[in-house]
C-alpha atoms as a PDB file:
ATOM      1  CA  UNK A   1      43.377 -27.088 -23.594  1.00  0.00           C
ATOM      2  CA  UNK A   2      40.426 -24.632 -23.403  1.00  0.00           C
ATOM      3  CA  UNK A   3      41.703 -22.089 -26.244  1.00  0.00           C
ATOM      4  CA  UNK A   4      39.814 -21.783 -29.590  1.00  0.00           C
ATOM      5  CA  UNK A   5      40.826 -21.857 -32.995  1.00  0.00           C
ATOM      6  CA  UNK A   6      41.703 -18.694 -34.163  1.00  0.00           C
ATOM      7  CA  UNK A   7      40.361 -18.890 -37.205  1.00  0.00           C
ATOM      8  CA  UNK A   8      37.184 -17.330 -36.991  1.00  0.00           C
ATOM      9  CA  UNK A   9      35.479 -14.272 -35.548  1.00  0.00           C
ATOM     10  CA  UNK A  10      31.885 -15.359 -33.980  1.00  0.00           C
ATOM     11  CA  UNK A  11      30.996 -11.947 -32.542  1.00  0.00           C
ATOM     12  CA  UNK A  12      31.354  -8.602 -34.756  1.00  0.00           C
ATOM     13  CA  UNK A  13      29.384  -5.669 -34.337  1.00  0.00           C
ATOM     14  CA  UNK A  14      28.428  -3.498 -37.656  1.00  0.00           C
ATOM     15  CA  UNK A  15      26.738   0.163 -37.529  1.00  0.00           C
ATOM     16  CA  UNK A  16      23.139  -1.724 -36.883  1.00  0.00           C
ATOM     17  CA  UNK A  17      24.356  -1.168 -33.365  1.00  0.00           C
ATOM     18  CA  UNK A  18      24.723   1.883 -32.005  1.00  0.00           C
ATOM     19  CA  UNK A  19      27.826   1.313 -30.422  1.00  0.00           C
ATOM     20  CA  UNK A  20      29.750  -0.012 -33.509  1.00  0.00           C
ATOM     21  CA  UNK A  21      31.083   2.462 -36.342  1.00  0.00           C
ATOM     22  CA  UNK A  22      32.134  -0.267 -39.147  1.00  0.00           C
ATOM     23  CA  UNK A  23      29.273  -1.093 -42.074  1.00  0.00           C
ATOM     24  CA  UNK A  24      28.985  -4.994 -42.691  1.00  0.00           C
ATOM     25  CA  UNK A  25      30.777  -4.594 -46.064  1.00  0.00           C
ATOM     26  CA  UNK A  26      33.881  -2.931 -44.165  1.00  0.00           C
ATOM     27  CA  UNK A  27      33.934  -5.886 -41.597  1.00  0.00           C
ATOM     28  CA  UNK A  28      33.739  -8.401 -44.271  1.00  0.00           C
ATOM     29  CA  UNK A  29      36.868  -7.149 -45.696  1.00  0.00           C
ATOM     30  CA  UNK A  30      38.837  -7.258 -42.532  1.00  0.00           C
ATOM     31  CA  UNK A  31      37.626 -10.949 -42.227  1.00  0.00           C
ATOM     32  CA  UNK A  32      38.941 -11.537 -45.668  1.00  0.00           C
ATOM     33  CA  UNK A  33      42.437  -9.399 -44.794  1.00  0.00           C
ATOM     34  CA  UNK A  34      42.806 -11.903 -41.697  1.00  0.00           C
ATOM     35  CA  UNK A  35      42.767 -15.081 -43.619  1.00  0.00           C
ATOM     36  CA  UNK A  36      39.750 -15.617 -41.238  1.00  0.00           C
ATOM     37  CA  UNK A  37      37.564 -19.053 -42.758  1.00  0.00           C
ATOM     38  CA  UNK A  38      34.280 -18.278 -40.267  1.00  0.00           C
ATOM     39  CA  UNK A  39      32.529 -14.487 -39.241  1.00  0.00           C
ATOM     40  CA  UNK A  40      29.729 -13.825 -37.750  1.00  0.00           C
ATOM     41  CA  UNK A  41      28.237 -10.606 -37.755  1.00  0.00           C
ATOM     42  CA  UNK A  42      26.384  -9.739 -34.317  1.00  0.00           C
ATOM     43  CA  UNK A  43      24.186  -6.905 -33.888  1.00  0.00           C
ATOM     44  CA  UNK A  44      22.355  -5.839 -30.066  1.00  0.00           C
ATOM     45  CA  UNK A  45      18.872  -5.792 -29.726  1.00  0.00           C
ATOM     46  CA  UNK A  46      16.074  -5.643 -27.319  1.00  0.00           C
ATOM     47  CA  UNK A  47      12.524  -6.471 -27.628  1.00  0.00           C
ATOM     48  CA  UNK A  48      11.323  -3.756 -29.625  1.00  0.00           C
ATOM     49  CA  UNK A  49      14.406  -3.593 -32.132  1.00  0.00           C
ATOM     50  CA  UNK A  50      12.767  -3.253 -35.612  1.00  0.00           C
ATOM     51  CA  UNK A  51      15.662  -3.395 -38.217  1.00  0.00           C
ATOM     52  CA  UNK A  52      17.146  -7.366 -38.359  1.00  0.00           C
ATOM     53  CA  UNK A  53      15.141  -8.138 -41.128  1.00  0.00           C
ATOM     54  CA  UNK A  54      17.376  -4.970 -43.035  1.00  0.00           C
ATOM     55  CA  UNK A  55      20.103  -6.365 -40.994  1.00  0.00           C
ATOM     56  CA  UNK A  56      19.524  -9.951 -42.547  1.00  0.00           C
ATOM     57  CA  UNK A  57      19.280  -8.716 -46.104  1.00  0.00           C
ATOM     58  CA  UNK A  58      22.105  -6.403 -46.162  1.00  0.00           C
ATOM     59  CA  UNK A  59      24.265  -9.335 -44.555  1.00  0.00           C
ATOM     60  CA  UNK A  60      23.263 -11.611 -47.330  1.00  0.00           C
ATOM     61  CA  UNK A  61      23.452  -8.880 -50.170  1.00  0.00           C
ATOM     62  CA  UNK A  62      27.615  -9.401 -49.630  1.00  0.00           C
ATOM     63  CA  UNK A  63      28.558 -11.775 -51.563  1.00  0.00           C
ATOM     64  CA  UNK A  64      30.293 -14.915 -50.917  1.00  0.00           C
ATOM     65  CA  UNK A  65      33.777 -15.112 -50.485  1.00  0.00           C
ATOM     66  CA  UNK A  66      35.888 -18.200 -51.386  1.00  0.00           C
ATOM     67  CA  UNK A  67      37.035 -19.875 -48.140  1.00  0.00           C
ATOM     68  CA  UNK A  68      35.218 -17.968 -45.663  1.00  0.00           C
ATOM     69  CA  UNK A  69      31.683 -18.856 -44.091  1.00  0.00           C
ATOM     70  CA  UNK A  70      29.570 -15.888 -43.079  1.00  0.00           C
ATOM     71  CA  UNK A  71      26.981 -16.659 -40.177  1.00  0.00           C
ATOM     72  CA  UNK A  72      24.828 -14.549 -38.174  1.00  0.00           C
ATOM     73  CA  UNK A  73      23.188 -13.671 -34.857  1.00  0.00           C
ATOM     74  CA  UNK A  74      21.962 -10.846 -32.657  1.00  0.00           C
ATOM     75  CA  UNK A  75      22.986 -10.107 -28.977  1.00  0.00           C
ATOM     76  CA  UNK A  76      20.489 -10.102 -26.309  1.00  0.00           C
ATOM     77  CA  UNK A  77      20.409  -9.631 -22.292  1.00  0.00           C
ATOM     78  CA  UNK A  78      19.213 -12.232 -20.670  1.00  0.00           C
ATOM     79  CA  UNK A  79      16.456 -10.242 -18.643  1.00  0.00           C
ATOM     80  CA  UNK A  80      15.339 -12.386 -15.394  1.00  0.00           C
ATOM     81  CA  UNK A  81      15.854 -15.456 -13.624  1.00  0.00           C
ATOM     82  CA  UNK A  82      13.113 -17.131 -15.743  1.00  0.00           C
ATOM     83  CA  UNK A  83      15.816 -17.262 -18.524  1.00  0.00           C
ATOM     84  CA  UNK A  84      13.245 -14.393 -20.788  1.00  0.00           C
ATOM     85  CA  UNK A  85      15.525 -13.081 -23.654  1.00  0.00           C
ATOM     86  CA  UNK A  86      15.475  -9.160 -24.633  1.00  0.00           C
ATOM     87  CA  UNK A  87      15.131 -10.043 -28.151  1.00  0.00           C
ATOM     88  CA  UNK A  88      11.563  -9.587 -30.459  1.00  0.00           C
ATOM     89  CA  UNK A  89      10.060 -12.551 -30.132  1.00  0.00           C
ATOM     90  CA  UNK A  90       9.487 -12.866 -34.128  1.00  0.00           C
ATOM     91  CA  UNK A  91      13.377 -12.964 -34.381  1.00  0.00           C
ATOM     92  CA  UNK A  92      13.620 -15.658 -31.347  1.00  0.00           C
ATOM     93  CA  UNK A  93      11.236 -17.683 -33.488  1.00  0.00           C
ATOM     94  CA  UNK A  94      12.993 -17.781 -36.716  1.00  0.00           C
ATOM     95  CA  UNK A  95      16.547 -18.761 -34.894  1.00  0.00           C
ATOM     96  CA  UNK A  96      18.197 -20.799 -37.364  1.00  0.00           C
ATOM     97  CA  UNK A  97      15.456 -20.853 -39.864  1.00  0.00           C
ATOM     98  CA  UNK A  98      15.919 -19.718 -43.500  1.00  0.00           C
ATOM     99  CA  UNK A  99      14.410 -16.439 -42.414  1.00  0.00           C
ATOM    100  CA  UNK A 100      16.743 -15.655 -39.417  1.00  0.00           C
ATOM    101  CA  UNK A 101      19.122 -15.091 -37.735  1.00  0.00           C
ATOM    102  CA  UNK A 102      22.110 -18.214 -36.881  1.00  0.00           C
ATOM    103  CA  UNK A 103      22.564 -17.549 -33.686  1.00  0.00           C
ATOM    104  CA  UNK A 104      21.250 -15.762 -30.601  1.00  0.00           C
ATOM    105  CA  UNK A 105      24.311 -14.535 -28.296  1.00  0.00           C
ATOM    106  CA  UNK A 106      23.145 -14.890 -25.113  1.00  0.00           C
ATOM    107  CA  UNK A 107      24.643 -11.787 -22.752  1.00  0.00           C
ATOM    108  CA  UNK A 108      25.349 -11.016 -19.217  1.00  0.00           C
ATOM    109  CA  UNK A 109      25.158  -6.881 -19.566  1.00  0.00           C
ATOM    110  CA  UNK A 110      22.792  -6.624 -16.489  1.00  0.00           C
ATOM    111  CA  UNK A 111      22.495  -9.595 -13.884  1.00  0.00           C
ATOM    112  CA  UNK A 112      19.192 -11.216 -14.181  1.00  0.00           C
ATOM    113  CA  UNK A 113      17.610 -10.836 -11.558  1.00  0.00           C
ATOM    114  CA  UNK A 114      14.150 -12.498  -9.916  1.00  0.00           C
ATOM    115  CA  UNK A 115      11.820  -9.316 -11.056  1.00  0.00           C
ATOM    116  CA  UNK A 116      13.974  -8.296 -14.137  1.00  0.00           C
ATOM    117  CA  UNK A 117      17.471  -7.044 -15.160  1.00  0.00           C
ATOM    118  CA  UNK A 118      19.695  -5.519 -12.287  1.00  0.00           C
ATOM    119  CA  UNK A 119      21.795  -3.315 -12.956  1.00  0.00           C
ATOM    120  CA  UNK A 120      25.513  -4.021 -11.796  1.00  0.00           C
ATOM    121  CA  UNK A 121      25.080  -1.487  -8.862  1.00  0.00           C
ATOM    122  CA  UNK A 122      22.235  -2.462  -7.671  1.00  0.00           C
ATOM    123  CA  UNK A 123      23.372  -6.431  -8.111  1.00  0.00           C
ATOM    124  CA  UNK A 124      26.258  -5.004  -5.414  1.00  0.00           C
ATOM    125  CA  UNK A 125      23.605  -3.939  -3.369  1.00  0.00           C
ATOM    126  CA  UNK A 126      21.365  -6.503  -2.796  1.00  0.00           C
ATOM    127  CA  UNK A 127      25.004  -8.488  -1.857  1.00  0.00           C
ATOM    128  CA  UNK A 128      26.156  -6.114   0.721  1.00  0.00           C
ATOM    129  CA  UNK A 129      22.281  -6.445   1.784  1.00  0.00           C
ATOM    130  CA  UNK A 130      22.966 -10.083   2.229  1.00  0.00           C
ATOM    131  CA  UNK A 131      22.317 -11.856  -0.842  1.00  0.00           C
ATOM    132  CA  UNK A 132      24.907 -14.598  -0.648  1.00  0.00           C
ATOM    133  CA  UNK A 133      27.399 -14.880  -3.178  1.00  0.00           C
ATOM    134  CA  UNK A 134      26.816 -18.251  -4.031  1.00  0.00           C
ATOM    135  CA  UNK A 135      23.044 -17.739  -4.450  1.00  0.00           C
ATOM    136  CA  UNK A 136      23.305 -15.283  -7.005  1.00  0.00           C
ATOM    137  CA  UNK A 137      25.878 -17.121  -8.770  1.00  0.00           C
ATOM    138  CA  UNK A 138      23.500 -19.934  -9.216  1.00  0.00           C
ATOM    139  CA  UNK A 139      20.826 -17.516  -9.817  1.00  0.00           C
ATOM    140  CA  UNK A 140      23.258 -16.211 -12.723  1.00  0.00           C
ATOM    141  CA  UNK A 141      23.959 -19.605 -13.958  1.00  0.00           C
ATOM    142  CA  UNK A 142      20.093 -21.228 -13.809  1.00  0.00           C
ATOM    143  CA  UNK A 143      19.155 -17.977 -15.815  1.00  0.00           C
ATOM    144  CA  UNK A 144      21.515 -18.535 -18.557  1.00  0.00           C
ATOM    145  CA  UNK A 145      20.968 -22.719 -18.423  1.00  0.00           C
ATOM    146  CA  UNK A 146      17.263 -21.838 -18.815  1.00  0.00           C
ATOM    147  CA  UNK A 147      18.339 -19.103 -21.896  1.00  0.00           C
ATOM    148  CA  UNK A 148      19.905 -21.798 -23.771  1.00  0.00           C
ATOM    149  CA  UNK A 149      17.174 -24.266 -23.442  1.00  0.00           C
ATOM    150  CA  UNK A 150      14.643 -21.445 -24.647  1.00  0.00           C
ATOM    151  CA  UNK A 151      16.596 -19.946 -27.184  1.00  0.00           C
ATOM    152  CA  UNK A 152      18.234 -23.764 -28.790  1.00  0.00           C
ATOM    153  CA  UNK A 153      20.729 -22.244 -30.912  1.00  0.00           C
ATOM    154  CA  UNK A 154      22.692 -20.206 -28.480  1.00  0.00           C
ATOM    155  CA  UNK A 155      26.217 -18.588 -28.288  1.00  0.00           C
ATOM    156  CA  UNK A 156      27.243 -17.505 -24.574  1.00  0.00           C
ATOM    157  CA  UNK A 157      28.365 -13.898 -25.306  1.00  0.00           C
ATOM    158  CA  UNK A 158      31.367 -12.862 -22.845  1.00  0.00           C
ATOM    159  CA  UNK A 159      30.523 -15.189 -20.109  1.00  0.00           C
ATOM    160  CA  UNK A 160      31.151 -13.917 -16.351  1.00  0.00           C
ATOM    161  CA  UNK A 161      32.075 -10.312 -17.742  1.00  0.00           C
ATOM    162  CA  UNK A 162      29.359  -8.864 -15.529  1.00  0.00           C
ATOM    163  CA  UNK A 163      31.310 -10.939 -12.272  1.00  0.00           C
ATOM    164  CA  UNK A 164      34.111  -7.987 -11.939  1.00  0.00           C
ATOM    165  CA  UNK A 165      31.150  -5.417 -12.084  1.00  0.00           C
ATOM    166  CA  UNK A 166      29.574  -7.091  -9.204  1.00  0.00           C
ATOM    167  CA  UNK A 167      32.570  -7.627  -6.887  1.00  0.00           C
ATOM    168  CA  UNK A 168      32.896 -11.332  -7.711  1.00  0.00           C
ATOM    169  CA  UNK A 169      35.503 -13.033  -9.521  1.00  0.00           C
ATOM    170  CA  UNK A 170      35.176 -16.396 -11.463  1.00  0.00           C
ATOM    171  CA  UNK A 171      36.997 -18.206  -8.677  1.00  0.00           C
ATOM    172  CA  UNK A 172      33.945 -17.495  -6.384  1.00  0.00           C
ATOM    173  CA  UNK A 173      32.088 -19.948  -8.638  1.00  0.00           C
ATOM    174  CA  UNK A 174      31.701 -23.344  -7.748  1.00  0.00           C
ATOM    175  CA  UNK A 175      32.659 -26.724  -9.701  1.00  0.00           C
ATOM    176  CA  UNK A 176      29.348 -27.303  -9.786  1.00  0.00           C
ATOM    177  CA  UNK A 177      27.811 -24.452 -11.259  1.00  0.00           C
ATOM    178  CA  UNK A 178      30.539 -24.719 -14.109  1.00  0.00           C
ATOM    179  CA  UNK A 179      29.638 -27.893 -14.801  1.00  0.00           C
ATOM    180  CA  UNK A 180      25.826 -27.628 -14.899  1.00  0.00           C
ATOM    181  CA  UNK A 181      26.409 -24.789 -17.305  1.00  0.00           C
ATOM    182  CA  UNK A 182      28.621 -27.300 -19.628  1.00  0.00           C
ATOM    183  CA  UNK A 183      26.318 -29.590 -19.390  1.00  0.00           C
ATOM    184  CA  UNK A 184      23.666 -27.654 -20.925  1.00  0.00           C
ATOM    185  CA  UNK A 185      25.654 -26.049 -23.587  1.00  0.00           C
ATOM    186  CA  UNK A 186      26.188 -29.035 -24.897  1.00  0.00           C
ATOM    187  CA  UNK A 187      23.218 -31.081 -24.846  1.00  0.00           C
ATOM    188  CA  UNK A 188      21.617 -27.651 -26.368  1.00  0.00           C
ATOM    189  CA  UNK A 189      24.441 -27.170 -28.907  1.00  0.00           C
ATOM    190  CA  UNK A 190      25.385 -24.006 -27.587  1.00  0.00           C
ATOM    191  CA  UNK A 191      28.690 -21.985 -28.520  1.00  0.00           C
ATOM    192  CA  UNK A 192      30.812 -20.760 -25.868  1.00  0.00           C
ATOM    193  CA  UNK A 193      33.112 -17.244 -26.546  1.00  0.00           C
ATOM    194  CA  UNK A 194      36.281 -16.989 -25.467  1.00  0.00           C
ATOM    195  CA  UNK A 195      36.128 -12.981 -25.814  1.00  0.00           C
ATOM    196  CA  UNK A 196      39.649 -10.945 -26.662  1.00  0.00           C
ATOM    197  CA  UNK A 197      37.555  -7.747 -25.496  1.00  0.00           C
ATOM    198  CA  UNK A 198      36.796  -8.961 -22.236  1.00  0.00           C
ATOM    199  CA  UNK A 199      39.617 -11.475 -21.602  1.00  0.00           C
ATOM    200  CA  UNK A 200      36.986 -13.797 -20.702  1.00  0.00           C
ATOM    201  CA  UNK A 201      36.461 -16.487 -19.409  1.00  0.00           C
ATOM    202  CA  UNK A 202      39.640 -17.303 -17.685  1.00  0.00           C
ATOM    203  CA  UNK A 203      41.630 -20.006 -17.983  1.00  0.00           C
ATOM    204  CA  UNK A 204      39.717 -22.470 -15.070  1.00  0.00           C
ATOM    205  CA  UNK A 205      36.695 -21.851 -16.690  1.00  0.00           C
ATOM    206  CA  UNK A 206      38.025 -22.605 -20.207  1.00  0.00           C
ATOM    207  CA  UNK A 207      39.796 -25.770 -19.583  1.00  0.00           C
ATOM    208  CA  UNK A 208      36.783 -27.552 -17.597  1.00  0.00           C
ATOM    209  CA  UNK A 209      34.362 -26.507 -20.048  1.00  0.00           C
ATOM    210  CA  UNK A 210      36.494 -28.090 -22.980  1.00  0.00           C
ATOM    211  CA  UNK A 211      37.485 -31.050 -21.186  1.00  0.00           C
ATOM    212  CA  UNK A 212      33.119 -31.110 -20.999  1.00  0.00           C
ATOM    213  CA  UNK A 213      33.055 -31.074 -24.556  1.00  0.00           C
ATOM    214  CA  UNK A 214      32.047 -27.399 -24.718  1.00  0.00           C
ATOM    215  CA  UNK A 215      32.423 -26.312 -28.060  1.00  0.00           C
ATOM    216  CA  UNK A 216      34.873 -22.849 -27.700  1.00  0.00           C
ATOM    217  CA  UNK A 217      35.020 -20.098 -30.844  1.00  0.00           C
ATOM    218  CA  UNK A 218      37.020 -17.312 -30.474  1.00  0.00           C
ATOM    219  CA  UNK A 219      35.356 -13.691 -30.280  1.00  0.00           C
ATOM    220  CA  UNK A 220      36.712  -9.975 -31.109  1.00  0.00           C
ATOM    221  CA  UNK A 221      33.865  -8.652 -29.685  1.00  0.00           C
ATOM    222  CA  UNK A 222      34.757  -5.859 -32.464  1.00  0.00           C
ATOM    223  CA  UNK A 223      33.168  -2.691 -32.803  1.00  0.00           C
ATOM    224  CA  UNK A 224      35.110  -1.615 -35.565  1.00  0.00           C
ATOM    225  CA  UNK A 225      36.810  -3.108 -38.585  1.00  0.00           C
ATOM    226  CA  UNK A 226      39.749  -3.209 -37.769  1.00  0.00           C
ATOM    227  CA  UNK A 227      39.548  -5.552 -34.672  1.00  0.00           C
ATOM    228  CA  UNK A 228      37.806  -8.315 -36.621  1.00  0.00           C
ATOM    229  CA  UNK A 229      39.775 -11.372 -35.966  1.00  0.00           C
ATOM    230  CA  UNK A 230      42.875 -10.059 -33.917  1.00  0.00           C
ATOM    231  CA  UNK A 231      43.565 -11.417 -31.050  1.00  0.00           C
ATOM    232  CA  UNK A 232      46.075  -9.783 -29.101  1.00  0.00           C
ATOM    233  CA  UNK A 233      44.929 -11.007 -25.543  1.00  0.00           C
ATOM    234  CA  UNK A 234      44.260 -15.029 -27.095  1.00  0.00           C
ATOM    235  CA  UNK A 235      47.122 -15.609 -29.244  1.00  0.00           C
ATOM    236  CA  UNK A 236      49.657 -15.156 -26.001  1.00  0.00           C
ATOM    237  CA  UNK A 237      47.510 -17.585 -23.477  1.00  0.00           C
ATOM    238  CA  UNK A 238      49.250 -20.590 -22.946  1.00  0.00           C
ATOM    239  CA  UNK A 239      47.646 -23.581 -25.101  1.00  0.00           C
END
């Protein structure tokens, strides 16, 4: 039930982040070589990140191609348990305007914590400290509810990657929690990955949050060109 269409590639980095070795023009071709119909091209960024406006034009400056829809966004932490976004706060504002960006991919890289971003270690800390489980599962999951309420156009990037890092699993989180977080993503519109980098989330998690109405797209999660739109991981899970 809760597997994508393969179709389309919502999360592919270019060289606009550091991490990523592929120029947009390279990545567009692998989109076209997959028979992909929808890309999006993803690039990090924190608050002071300077260069999506180059990022925007550069994206634009391709060219269409017949039968595939290119769409944007930029990946951002989610920084604290208010739901605050690492992005520049000019971008955040222009979400889905005809100056910005499509999308903001909302990411779990460090847990967000009550006075700013843990880091995973120090998330595994404050638990063998005696910070419940469950409590900072829910702290996890208000953070990113209140994210996607800021934010409006929202993708969940790799949701419940940062659980392993942590010593939690997703079976540690409750029905619930799950289902506050559907509940949210789609009143808000929000786009949920299913991410072939990560193998996440897993197949509990998948299935409740499409029999919620949660709108799944599949993710690469590519950091070079030739990962856009294969799916090793996705196309053997059971649909």
């Amino acid at each position: 039930m809760g597997i994508p269409s393969l179709d389309g590639d919502h999360h592919v980095h270019s060289t606009f982040s550091d991490d990523a070795v592929s120029p947009p023009v390279d990545n567009l071709a692998a989109a076209v070589r997959a028979g992909l119909t929808t890309v999006r091209m993803v690039d990090h960024v924190r608050t002071t990140t300077t260069y999506v406006p180059d990022f925007l034009s550069v994206v634009r400056g391709l060219g269409r191609r017949e039968g595939l829809a290119v769409l944007t966004g930029v990946e951002a932490k989610i920084l604290d348990a208010s739901g605050a976004v690492d992005a520049p706060p000019e971008v955040l504002a222009a979400v889905g305007g005809p100056h910005g960006v499509d999308r903001v991919l909302l990411a779990d890289h460090q847990f967000p914590g009550t006075d700013g971003p843990w880091s995973p270690r120090a998330t595994s800390e404050r638990i063998a400290a005696g910070l419940a489980p469950a409590d900072a599962l829910e702290m996890l999951v208000t953070a990113t509810v209140r994210a996607m309420r800021a934010v409006g156009r929202a993708q969940l990037a790799h949701p419940f990657s940062l659980l392993p890092k942590i010593g939690l699993t997703e079976d540690d989180i409750s029905d619930d929690l799950l289902d506050e977080l559907a509940a949210v993503a789609v009143e808000t519109g929000t786009l949920v990955e299913v991410n072939e980098k990560w193998q996440c989330p897993g197949p509990r998690v998948r299935d409740r949050w499409a029999a919620a109405g949660v709108a799944l797209v599949a993710a690469s999660d590519a950091h070079v060109a030739s990962d856009v739109g294969r799916y090793p991981w996705l196309a053997t899970v059971k649909r």
